[in-house]
C-alpha atoms as a PDB file:
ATOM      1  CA  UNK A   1       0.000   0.000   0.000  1.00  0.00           C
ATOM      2  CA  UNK A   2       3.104   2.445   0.866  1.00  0.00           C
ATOM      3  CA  UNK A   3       4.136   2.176  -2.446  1.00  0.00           C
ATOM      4  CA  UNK A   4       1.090   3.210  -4.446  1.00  0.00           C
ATOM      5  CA  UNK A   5       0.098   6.551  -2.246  1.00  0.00           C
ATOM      6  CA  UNK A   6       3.659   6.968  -2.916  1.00  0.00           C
ATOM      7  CA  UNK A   7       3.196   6.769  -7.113  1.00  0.00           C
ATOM      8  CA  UNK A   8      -0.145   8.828  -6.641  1.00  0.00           C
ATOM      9  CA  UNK A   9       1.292  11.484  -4.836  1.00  0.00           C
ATOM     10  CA  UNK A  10       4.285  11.610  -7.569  1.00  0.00           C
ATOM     11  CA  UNK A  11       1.548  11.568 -10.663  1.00  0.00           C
ATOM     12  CA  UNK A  12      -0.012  14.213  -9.478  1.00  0.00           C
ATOM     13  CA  UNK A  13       2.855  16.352  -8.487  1.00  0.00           C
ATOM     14  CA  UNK A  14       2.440  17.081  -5.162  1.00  0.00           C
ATOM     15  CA  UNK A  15       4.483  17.330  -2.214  1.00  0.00           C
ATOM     16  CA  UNK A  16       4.099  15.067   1.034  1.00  0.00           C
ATOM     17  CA  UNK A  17       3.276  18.860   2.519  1.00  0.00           C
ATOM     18  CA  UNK A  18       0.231  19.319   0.121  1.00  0.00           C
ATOM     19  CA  UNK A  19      -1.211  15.883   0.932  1.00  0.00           C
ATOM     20  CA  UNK A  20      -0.879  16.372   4.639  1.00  0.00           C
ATOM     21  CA  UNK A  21      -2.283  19.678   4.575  1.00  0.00           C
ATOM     22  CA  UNK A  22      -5.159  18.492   2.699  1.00  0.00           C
ATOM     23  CA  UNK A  23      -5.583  15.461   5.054  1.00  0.00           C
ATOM     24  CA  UNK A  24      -5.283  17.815   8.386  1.00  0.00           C
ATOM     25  CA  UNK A  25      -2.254  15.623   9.706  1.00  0.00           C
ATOM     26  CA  UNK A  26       1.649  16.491   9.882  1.00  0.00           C
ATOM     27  CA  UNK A  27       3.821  15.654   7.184  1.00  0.00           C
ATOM     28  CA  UNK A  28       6.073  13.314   9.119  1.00  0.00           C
ATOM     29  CA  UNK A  29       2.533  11.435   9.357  1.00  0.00           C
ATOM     30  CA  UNK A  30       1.624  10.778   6.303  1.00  0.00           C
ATOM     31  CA  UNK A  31       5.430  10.349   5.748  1.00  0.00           C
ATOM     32  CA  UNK A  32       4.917   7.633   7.961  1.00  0.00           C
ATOM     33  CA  UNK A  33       1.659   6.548   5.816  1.00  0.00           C
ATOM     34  CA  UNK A  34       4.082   6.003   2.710  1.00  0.00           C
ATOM     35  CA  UNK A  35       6.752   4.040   5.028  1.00  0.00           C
ATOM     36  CA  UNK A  36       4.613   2.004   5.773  1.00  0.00           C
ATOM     37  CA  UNK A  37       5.311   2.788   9.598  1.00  0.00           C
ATOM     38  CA  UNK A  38       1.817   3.420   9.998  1.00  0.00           C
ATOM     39  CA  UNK A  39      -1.285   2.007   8.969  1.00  0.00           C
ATOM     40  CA  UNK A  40      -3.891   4.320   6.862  1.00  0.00           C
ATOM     41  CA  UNK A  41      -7.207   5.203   9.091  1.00  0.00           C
ATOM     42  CA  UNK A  42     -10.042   4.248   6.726  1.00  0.00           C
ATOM     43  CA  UNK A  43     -11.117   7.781   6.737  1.00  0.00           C
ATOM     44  CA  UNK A  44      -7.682   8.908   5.149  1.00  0.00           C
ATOM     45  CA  UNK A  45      -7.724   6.275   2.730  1.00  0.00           C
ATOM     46  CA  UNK A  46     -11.319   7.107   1.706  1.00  0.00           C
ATOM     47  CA  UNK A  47     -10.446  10.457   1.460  1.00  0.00           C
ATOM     48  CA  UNK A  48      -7.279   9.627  -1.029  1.00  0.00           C
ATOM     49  CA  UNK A  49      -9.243   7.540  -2.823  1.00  0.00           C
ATOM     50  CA  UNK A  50     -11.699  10.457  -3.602  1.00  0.00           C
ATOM     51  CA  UNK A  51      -9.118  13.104  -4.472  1.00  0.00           C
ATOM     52  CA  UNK A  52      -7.281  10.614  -6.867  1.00  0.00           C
ATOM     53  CA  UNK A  53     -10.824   9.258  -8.113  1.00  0.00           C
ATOM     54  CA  UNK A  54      -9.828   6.097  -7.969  1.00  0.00           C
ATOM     55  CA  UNK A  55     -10.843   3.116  -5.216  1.00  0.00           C
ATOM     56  CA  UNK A  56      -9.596   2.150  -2.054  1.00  0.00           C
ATOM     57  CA  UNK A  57      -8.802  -1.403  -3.786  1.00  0.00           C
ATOM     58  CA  UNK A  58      -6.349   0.430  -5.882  1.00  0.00           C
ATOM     59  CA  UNK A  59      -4.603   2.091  -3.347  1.00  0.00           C
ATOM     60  CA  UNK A  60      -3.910  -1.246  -1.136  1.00  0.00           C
ATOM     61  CA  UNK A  61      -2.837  -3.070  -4.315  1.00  0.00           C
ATOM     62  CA  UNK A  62      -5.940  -4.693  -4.437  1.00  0.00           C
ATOM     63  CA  UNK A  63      -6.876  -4.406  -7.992  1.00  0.00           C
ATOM     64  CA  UNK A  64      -4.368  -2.807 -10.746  1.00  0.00           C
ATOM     65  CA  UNK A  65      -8.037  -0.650 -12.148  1.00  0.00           C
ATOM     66  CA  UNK A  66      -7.448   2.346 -11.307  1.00  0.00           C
ATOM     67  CA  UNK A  67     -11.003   3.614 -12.688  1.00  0.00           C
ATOM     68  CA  UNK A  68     -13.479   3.799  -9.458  1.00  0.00           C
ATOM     69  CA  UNK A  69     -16.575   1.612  -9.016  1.00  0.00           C
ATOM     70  CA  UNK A  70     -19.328   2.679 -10.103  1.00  0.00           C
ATOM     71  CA  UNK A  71     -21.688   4.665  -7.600  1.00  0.00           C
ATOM     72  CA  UNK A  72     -24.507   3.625  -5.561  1.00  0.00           C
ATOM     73  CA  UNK A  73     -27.827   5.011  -6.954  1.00  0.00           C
END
């Protein structure tokens, strides 16, 4: 899982600053996300998962689709 919020980040550009800001944690935390020294709350990974528009599956390595699921109607 480290390694793929690791390639997001890098797709899109952004800093380890910009994602923590946007998560409302400290960098050396979500450092520590991507290290694998800690393990993602759900709500972060939802969150991530929303910004990248792309599924939680994807982010653990779960699935190499990066397309979403469909929503719920």
């Amino acid at each position: 899982m480290k390694l793929r919020i690791k390639d997001l980040r890098e797709d899109h550009d952004l800093s380890q600053r910009a994602l923590a800001d946007m998560l409302h944690i400290h960098q050396t935390t979500y450092s520590d996300y991507e290290l694998g020294k800690l393990n993602i709350p759900l709500s972060v990974l939802c969150t991530l998962a929303d910004f990248y528009k792309t599924s939680i599956d994807y982010i653990a390595g779960r699935t190499d689709e990066i397309k979403p699921y469909p929503p719920k109607k």
